[in-house]
C-alpha atoms as a PDB file:
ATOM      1  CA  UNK A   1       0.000   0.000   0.000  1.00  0.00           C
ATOM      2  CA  UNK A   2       1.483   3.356  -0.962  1.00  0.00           C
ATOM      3  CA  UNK A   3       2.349   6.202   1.774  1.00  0.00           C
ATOM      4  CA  UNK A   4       0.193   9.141   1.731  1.00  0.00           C
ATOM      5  CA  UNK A   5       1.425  12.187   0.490  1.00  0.00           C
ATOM      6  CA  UNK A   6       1.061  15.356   1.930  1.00  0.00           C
ATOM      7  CA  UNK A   7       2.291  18.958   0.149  1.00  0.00           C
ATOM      8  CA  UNK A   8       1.811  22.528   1.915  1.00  0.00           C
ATOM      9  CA  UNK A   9       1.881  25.561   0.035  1.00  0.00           C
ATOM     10  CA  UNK A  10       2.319  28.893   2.094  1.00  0.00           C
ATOM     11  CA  UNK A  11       2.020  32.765   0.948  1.00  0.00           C
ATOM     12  CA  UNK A  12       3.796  35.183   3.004  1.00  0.00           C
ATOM     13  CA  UNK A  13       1.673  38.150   2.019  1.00  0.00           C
ATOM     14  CA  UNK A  14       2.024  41.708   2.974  1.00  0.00           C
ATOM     15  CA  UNK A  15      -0.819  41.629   4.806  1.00  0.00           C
ATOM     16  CA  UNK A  16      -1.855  37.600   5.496  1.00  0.00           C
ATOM     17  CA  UNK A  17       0.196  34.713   5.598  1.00  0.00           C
ATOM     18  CA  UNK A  18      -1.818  31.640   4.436  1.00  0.00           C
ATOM     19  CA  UNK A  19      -1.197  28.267   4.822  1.00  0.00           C
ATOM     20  CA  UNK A  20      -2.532  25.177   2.646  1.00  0.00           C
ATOM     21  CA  UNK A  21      -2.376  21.605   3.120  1.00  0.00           C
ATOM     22  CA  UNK A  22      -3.563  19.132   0.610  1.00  0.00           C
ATOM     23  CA  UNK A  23      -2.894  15.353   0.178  1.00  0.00           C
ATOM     24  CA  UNK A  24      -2.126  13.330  -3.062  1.00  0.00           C
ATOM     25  CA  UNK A  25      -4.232  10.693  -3.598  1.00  0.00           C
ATOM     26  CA  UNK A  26      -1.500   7.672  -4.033  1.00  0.00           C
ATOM     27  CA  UNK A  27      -3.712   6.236  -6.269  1.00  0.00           C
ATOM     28  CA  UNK A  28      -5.046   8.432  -8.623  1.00  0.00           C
ATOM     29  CA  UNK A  29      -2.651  11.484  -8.492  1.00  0.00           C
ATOM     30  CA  UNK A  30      -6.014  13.207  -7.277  1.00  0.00           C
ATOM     31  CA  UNK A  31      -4.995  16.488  -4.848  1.00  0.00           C
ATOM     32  CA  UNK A  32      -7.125  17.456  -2.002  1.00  0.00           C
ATOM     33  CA  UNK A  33      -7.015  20.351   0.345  1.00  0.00           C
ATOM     34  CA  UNK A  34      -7.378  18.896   4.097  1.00  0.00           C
ATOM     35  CA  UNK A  35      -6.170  21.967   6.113  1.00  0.00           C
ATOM     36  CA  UNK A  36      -6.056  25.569   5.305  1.00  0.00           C
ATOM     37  CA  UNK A  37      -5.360  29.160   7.739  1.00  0.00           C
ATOM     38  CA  UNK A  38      -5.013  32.163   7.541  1.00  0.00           C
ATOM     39  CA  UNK A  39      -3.779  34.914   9.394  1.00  0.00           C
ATOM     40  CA  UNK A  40      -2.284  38.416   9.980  1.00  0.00           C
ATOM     41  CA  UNK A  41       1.300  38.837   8.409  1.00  0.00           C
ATOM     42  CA  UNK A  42       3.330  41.108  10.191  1.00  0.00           C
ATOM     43  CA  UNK A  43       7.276  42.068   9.811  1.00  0.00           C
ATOM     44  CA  UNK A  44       6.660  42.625   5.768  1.00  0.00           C
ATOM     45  CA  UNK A  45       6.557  45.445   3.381  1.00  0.00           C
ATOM     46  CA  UNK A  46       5.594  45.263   0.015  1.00  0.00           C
ATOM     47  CA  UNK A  47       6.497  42.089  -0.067  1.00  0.00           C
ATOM     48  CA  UNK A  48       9.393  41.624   1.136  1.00  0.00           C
ATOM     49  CA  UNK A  49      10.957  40.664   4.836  1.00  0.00           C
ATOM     50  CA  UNK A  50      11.249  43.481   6.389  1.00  0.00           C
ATOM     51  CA  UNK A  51      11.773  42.029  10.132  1.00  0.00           C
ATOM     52  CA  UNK A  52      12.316  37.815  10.332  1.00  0.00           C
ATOM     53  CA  UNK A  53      11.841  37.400  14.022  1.00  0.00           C
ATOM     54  CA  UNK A  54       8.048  38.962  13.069  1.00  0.00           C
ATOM     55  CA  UNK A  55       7.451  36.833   9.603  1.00  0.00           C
ATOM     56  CA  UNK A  56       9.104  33.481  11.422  1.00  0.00           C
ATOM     57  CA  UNK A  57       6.410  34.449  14.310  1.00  0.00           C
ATOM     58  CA  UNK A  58       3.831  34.697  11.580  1.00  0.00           C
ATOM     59  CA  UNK A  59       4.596  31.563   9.799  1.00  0.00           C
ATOM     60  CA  UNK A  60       4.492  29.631  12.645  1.00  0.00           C
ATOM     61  CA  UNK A  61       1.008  30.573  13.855  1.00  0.00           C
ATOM     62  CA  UNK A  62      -0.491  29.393  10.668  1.00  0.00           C
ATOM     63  CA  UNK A  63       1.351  26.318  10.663  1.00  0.00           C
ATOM     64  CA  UNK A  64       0.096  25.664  14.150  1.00  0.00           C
ATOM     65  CA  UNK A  65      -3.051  26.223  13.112  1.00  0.00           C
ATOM     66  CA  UNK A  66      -3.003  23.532  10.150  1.00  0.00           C
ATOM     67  CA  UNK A  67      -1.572  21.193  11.817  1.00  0.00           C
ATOM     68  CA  UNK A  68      -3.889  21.127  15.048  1.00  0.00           C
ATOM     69  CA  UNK A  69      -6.602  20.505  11.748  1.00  0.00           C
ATOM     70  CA  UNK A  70      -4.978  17.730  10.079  1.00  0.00           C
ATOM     71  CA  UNK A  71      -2.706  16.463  12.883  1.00  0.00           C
ATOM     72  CA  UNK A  72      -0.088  16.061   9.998  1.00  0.00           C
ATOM     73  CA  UNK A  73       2.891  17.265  10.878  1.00  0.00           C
ATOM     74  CA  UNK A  74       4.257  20.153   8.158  1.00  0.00           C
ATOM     75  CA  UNK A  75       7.944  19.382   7.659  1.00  0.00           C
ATOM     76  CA  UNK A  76       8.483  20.822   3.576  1.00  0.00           C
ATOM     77  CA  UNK A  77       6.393  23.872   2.040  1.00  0.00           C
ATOM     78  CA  UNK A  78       6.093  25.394  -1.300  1.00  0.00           C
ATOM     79  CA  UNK A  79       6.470  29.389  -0.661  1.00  0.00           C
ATOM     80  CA  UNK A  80       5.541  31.809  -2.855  1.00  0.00           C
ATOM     81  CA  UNK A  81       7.452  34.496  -4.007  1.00  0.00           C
ATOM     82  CA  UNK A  82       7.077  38.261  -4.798  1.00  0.00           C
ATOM     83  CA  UNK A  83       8.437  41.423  -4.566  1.00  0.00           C
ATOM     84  CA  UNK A  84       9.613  44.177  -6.986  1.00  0.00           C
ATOM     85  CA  UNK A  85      13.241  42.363  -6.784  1.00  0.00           C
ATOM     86  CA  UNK A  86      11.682  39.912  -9.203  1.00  0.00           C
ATOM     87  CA  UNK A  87      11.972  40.478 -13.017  1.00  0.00           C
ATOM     88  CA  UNK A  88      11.862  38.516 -16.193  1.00  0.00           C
ATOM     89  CA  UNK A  89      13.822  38.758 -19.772  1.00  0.00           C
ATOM     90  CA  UNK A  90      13.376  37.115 -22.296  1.00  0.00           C
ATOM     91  CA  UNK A  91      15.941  34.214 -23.708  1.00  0.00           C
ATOM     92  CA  UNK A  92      16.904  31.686 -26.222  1.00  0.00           C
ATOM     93  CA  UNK A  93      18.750  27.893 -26.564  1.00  0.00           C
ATOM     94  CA  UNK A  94      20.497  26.338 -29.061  1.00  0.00           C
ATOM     95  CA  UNK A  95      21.854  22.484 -29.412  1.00  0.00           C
ATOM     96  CA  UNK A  96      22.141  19.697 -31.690  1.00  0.00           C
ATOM     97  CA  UNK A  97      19.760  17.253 -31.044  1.00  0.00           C
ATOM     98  CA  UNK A  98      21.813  13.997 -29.797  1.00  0.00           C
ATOM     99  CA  UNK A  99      20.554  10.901 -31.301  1.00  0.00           C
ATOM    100  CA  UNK A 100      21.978   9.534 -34.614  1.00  0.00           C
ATOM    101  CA  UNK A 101      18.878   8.918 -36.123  1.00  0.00           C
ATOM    102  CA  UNK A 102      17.538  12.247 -34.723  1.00  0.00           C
ATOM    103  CA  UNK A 103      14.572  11.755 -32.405  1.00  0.00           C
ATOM    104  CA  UNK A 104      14.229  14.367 -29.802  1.00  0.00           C
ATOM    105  CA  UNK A 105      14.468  12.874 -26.335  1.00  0.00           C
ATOM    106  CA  UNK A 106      13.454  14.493 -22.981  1.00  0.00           C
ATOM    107  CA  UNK A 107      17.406  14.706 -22.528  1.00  0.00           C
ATOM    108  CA  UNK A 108      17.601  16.917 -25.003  1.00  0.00           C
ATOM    109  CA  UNK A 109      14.604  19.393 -24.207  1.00  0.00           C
ATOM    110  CA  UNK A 110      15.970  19.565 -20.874  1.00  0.00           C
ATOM    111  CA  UNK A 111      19.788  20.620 -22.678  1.00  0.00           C
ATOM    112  CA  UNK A 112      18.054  23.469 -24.404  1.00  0.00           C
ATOM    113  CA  UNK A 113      16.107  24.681 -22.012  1.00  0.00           C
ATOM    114  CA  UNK A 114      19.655  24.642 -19.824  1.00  0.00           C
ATOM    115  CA  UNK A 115      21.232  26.550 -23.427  1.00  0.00           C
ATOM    116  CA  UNK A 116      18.856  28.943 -22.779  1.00  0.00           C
ATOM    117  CA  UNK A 117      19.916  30.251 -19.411  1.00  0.00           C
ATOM    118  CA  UNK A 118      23.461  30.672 -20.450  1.00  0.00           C
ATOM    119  CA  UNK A 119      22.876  34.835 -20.133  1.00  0.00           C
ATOM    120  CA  UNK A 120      24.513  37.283 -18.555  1.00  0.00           C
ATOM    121  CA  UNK A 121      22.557  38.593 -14.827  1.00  0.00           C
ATOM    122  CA  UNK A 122      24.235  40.643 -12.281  1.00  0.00           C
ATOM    123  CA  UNK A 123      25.855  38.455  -9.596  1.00  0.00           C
ATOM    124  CA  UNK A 124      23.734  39.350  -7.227  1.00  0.00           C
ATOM    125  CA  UNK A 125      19.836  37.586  -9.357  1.00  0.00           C
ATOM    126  CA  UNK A 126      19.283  34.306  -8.963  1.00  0.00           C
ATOM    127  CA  UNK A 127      17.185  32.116 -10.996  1.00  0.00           C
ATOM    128  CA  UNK A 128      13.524  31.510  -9.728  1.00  0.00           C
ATOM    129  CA  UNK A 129      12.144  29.741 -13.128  1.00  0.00           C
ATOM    130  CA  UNK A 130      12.657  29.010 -16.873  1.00  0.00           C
ATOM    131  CA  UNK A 131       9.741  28.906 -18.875  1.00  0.00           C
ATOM    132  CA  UNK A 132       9.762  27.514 -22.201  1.00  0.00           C
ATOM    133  CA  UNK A 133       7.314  29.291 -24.648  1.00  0.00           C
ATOM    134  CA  UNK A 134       7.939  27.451 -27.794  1.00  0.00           C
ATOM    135  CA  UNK A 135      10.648  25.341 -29.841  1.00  0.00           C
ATOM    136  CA  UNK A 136      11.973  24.906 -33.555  1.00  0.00           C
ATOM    137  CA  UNK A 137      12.772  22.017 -34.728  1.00  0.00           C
ATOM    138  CA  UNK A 138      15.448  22.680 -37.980  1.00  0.00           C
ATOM    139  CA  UNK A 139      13.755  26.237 -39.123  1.00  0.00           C
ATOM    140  CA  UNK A 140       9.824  24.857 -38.252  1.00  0.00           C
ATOM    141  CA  UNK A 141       8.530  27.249 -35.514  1.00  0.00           C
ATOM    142  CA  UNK A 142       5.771  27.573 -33.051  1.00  0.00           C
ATOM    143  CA  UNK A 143       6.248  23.658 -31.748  1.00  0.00           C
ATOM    144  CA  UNK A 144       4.526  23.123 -27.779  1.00  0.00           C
ATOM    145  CA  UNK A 145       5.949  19.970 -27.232  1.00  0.00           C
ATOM    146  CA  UNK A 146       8.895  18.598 -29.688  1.00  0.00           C
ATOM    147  CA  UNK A 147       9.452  15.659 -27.514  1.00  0.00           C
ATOM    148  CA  UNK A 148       9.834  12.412 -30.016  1.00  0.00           C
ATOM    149  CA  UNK A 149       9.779  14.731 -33.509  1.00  0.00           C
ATOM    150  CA  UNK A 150      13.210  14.253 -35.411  1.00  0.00           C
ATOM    151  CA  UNK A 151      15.572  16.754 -36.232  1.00  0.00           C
ATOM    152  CA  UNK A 152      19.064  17.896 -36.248  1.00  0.00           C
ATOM    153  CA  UNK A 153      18.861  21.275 -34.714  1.00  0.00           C
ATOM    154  CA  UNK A 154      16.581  21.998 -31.430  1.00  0.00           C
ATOM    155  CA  UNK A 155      15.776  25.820 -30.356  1.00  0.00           C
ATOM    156  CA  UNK A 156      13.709  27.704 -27.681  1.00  0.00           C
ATOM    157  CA  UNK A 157      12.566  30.860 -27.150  1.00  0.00           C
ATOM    158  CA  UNK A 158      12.211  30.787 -23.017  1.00  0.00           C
ATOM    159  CA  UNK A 159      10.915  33.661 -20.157  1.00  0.00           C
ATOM    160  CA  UNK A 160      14.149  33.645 -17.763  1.00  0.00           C
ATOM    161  CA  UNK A 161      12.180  34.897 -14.063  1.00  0.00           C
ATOM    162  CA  UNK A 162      14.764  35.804 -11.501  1.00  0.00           C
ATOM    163  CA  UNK A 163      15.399  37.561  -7.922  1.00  0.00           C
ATOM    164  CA  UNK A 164      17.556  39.409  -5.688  1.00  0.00           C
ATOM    165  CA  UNK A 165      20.001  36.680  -3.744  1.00  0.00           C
ATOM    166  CA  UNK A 166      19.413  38.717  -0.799  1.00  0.00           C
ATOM    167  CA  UNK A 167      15.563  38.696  -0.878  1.00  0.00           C
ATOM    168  CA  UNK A 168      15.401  35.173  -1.313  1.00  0.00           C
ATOM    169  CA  UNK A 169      17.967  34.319   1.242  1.00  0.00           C
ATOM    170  CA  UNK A 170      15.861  36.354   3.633  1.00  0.00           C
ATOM    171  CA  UNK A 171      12.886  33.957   2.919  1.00  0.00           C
ATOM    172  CA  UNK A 172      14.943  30.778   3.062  1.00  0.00           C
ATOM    173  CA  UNK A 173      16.475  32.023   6.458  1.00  0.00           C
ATOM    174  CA  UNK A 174      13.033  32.379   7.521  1.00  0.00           C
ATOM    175  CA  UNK A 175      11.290  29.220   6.675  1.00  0.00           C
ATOM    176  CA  UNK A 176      14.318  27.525   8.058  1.00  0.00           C
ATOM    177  CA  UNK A 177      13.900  29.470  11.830  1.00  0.00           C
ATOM    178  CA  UNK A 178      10.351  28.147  11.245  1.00  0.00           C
ATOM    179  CA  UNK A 179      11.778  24.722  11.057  1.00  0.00           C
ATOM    180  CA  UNK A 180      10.793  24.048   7.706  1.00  0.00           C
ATOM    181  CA  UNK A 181      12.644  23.443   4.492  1.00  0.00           C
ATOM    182  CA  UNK A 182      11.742  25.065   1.479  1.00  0.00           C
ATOM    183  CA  UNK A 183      10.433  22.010  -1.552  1.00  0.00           C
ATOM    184  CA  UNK A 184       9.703  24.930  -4.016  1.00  0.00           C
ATOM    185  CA  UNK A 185       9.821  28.431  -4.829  1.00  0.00           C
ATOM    186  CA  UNK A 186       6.639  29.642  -7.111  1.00  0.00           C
ATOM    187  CA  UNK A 187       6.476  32.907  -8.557  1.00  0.00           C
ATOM    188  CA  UNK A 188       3.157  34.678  -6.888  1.00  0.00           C
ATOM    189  CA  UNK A 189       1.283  35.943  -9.752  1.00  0.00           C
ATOM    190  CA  UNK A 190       2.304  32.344 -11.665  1.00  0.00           C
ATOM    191  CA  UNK A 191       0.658  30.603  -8.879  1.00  0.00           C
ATOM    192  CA  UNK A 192      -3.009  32.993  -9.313  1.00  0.00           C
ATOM    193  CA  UNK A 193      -2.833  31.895 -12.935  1.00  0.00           C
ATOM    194  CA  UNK A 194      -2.279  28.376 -12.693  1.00  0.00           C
ATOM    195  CA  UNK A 195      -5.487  28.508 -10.279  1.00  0.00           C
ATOM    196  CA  UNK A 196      -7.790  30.998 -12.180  1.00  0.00           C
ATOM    197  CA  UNK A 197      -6.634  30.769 -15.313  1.00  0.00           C
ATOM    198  CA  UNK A 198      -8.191  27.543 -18.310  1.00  0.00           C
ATOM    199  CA  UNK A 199      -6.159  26.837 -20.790  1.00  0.00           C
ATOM    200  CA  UNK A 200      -8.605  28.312 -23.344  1.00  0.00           C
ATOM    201  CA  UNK A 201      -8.211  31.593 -21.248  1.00  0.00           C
ATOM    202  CA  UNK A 202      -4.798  31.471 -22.093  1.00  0.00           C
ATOM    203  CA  UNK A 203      -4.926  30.885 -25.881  1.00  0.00           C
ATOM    204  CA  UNK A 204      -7.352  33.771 -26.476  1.00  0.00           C
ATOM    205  CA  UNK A 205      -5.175  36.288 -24.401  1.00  0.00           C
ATOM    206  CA  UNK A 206      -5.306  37.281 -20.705  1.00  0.00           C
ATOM    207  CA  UNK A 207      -4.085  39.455 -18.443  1.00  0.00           C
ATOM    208  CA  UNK A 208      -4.205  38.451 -14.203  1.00  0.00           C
ATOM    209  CA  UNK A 209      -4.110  41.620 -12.059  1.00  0.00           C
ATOM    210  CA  UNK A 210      -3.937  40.085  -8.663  1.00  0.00           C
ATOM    211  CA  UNK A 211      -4.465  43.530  -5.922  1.00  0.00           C
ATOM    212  CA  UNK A 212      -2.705  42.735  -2.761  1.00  0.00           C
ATOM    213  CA  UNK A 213      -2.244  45.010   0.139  1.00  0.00           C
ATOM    214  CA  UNK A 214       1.690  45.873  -0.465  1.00  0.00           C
ATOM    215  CA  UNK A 215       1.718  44.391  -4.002  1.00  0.00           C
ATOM    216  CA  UNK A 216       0.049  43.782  -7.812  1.00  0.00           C
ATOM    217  CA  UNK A 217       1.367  40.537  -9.656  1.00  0.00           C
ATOM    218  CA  UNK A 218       0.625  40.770 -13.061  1.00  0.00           C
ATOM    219  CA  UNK A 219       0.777  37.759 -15.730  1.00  0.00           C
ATOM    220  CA  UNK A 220       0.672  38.321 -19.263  1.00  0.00           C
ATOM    221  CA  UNK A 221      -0.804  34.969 -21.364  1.00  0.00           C
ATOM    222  CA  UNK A 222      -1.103  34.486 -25.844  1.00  0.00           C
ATOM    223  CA  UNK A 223      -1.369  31.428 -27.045  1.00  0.00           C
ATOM    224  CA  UNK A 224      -0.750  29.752 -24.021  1.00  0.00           C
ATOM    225  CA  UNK A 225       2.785  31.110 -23.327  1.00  0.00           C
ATOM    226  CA  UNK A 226       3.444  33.610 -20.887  1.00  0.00           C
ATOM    227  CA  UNK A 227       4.171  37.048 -22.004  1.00  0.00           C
ATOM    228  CA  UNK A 228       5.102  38.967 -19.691  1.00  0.00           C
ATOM    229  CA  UNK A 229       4.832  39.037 -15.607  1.00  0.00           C
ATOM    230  CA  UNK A 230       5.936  41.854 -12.984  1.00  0.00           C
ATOM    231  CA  UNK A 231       5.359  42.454  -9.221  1.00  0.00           C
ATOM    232  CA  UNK A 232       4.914  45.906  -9.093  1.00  0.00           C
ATOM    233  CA  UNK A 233       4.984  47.572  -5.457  1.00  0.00           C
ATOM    234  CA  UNK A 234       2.135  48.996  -5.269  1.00  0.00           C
ATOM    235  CA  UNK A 235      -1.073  47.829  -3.326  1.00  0.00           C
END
């Protein structure tokens, strides 16, 4: 019989933190929600960590709180992140697709996708996400998936989303004096689209203005690739 799986997903808002706790069906892959708080954020400013010993504080309240409703134990979250440290350029991969007879493997989708972060950012940005938008397989363009097509040469055009090292050491520090260890970093307003947003939404064209009280994510979607997205400090 397969272990239950548990994942927790926490925002450290400007104004709330909130705190989610779902399990994975073993089975099926299904995801339910079993716990959930929310409370008052305090020791953040347009968010960012303004004062630790105050967000740590925070951070464990809510956790209390879920796990006195599940009576799971929360050892690993998923955090959010925002902040007007966080920007986005755009970016591009190159490689020669590795199999003789020239069937693109996952090896080599994952090789250009790393090509594609071979850019120049200031020391002091780190890497939150690379989004692939589309490939080209030897000149053909505007390919979602290239995964088993044959070729020789493999591009993609990617959205490189990055931070400021000191920002996001800040929020590791902080989940770690919670005594938890960070599983993931999400981008805040790619987390609102993922859970607002249909896929037919994002063919058409959309735009997600998400209001908070420090902050405003923005995601820009065409054709089901991301645009644009900003976190502009302003709530």
């Amino acid at each position: 019989m397969a272990k239950e799986q548990y994942i927790v997903g926490l925002d450290i808002g400007t104004q709330n933190v909130r705190v989610v706790q779902a399990k994975v069906d073993a089975a099926s892959g299904v995801v339910s929600i079993v716990g959930a708080s929310l409370g008052t954020a305090t020791g953040m400013r347009k968010g960012v960590i303004v004062d630790i010993d105050e967000v740590v504080s925070s951070v464990s309240q809510g956790l209390e709180k879920v796990e006195r409703m599940t009576g799971v134990p929360v050892t690993t979250v998923s955090v959010s992140v925002g902040g007007n440290h966080i920007q986005c350029l755009e970016s591009k991969g190159v490689i020669a697709v590795s199999k003789p007879d020239g069937e693109i493997t996952d090896n080599d989708i994952i090789r250009v996708i790393d090509a594609s972060q071979a850019i120049s950012i200031p020391a002091n940005r780190e890497v939150i996400h690379v989004i692939p938008k589309s490939f080209t397989v030897d000149g053909q363009t505007g390919i979602k998936d290239p995964l088993g097509m044959t070729g020789i040469r493999l591009e993609v055009e990617t959205i490189i989303v990055h931070g400021g090292i000191p920002f996001l050491k800040n929020l590791h520090r902080t989940i770690a004096q919670a005594g938890l260890e960070v599983e993931d970093m999400v981008l805040s307003p790619l987390a609102a689209s993922s859970a607002v947003l249909s896929k037919r939404q994002k063919e058409l064209g959309v735009v997600v203005v998400d209001l908070g009280a420090g902050t405003t994510n923005v995601a820009v979607y065409e054709e089901n690739n991301l645009l644009h997205t900003a976190v502009i400090p302003l709530g």
